[in-house]
N, C-alpha and C. Protein backbone atom coordinates (compact mmCIF):
# COMPACT_ATOMS: atom_id res chain seq x y z
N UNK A 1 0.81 -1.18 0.00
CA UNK A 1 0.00 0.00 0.00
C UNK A 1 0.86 1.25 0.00
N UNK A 2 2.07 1.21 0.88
CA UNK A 2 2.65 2.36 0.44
C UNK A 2 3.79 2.56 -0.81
N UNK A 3 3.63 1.32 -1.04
CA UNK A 3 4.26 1.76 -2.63
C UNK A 3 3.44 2.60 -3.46
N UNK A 4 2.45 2.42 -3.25
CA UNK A 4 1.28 3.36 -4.30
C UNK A 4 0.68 4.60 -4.15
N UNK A 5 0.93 4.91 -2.86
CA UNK A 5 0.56 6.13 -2.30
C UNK A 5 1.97 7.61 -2.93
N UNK A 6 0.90 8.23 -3.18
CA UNK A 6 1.92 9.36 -3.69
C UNK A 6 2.46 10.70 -1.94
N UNK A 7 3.34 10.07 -1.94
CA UNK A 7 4.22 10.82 -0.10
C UNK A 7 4.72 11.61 -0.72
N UNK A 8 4.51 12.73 0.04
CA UNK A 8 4.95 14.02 0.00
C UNK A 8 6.40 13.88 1.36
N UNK A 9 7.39 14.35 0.99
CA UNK A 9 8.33 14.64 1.85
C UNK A 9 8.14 15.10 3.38
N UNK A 10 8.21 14.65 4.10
CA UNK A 10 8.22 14.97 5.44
C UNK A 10 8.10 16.67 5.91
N UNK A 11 9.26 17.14 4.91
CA UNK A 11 9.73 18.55 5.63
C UNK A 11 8.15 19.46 4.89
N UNK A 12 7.51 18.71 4.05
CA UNK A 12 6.75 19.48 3.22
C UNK A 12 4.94 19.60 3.84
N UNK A 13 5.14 18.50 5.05
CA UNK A 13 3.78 18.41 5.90
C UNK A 13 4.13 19.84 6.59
N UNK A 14 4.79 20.21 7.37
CA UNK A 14 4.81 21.24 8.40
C UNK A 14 5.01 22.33 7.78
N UNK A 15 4.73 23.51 7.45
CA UNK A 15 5.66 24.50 6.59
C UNK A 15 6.27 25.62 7.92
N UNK A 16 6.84 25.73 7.98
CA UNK A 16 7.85 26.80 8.96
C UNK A 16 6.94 28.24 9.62
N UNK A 17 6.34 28.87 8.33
CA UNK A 17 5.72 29.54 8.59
C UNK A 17 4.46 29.50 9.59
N UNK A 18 3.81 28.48 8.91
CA UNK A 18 2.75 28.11 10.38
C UNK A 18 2.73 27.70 11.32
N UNK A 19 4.24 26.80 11.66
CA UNK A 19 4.86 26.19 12.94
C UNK A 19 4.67 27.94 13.55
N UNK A 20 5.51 28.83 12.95
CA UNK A 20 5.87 29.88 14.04
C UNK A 20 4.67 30.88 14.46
N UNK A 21 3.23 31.06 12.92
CA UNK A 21 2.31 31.72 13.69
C UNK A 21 1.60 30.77 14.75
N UNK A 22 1.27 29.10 14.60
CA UNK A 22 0.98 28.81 15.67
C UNK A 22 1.59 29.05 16.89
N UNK A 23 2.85 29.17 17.08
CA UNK A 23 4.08 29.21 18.09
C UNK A 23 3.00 30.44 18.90
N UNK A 24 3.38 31.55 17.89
CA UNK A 24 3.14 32.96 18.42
C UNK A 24 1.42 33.41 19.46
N UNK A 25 0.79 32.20 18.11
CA UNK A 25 -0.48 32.46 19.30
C UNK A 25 -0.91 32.04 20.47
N UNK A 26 -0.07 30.51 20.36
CA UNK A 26 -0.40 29.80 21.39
C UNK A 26 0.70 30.25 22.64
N UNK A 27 1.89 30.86 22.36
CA UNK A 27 2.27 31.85 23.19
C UNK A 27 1.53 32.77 23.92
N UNK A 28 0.77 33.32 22.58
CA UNK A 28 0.00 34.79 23.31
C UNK A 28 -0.86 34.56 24.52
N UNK A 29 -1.28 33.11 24.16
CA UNK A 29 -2.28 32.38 25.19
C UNK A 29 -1.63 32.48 26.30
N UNK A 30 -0.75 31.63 26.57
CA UNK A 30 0.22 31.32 27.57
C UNK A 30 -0.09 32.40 28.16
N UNK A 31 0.55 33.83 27.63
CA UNK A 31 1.43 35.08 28.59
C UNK A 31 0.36 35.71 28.76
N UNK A 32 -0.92 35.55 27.77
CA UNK A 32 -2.07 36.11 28.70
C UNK A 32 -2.90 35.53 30.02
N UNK A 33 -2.55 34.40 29.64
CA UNK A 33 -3.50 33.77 31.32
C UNK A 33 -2.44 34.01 32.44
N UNK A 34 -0.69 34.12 32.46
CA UNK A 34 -0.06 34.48 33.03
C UNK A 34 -0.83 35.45 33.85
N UNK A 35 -1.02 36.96 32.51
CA UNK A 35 -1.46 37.78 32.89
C UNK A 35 -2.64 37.68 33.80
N UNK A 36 -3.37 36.90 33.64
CA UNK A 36 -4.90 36.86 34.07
C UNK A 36 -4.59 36.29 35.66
N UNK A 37 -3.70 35.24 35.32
CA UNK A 37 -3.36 34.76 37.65
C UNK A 37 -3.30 36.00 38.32
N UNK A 38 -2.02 36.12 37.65
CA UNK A 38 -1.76 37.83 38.33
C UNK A 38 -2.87 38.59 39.05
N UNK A 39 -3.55 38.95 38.26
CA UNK A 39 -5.40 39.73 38.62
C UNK A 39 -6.26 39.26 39.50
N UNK A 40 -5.67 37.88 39.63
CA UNK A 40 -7.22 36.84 40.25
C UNK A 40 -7.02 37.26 41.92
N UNK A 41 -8.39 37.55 42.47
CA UNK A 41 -8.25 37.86 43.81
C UNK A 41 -9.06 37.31 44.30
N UNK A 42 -10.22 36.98 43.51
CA UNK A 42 -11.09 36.27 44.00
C UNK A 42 -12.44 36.87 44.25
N UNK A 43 -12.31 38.27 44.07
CA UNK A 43 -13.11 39.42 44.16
C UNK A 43 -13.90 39.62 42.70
N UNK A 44 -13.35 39.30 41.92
CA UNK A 44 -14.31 39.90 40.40
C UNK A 44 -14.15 38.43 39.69
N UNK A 45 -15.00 38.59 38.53
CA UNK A 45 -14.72 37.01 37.94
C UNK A 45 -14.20 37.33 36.60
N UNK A 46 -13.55 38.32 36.38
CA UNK A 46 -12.79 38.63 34.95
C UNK A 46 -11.80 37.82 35.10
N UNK A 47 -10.66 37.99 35.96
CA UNK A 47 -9.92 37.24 35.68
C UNK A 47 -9.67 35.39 35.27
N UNK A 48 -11.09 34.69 36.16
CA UNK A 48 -10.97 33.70 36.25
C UNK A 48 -11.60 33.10 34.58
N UNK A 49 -12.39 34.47 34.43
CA UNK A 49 -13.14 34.08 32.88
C UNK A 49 -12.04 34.11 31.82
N UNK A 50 -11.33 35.04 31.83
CA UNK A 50 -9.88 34.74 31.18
C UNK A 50 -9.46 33.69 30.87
N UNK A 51 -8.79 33.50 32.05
CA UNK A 51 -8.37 31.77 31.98
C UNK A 51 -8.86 30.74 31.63
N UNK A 52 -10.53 30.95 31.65
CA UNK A 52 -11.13 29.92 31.17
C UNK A 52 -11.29 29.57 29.86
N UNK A 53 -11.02 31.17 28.96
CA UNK A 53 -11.32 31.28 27.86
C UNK A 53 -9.84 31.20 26.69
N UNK A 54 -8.76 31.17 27.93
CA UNK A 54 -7.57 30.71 27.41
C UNK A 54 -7.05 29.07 27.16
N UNK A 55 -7.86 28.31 28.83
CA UNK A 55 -8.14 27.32 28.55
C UNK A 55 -8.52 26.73 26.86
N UNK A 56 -9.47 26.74 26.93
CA UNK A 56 -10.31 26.83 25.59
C UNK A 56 -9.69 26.87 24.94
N UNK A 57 -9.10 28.73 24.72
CA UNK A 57 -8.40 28.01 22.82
C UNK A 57 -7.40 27.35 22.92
N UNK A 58 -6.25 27.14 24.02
CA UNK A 58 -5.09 26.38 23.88
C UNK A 58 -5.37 24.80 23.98
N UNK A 59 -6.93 24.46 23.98
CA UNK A 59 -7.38 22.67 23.72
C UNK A 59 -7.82 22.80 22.51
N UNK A 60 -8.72 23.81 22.04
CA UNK A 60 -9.55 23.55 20.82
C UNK A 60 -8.76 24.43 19.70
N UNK A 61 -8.20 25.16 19.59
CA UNK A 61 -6.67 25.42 18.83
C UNK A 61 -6.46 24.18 18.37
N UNK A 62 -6.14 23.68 18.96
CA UNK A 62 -4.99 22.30 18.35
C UNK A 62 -5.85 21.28 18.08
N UNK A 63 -6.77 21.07 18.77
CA UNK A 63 -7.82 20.21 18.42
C UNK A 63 -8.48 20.30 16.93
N UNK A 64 -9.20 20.96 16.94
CA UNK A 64 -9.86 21.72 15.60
C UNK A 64 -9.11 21.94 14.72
N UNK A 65 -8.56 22.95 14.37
CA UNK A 65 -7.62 23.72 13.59
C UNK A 65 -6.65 22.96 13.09
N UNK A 66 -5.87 22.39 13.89
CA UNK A 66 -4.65 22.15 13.53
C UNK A 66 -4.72 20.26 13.51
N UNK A 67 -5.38 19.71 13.80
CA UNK A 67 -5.49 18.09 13.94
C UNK A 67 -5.49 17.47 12.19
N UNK A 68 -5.84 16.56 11.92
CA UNK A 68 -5.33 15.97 10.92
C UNK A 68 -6.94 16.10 10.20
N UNK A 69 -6.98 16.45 8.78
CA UNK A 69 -8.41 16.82 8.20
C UNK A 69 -8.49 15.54 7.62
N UNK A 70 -7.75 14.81 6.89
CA UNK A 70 -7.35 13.71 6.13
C UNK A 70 -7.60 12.19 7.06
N UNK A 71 -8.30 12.03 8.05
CA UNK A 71 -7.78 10.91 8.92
C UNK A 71 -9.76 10.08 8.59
N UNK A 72 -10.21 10.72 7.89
CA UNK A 72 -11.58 9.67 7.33
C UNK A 72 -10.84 8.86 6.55
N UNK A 73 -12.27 7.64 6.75
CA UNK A 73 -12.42 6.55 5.77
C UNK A 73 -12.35 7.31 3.80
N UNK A 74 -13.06 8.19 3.69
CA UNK A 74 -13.13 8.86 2.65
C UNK A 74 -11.38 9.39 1.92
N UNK A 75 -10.82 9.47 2.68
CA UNK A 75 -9.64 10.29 2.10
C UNK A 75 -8.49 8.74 2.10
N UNK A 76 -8.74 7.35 2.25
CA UNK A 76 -7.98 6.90 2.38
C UNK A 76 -7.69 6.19 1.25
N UNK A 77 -8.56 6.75 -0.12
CA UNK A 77 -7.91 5.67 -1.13
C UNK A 77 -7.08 5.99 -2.12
């Protein structure tokens, strides 16, 4: 079966460019919920909604977006 399959080069799945804007956002995530502990007092619920909503995209980011589109029965012949 994989004699027949037409493979694309390894280096040619990832392209550089989107490694680094993903890098950058899922960074931004990071250094914003940083930001958001910081705030949390326990007194207002902004901060904790933050986090929650950083939660979120740093699972469903990668989940969604970025997971494999190709992994049906449909795309396997």
């Amino acid at each position: 079966m994989a004699e027949n399959a037409n493979n694309r080069p390894v280096e040619n799945e990832n392209p550089l460019v989107g490694n680094i804007v993903i890098f950058v956002v899922l960074m931004a995530i990071f250094l914003l919920g940083l930001v958001a502990v910081s705030w949390l007092d326990f007194t207002t619920v902004w901060p904790m909604a933050v986090l929650i909503l950083c939660f979120v995209g740093a699972f469903f980011i990668p989940m969604t977006f970025l997971g494999r589109s190709d992994s049906g029965k449909e795309h396997r012949n």
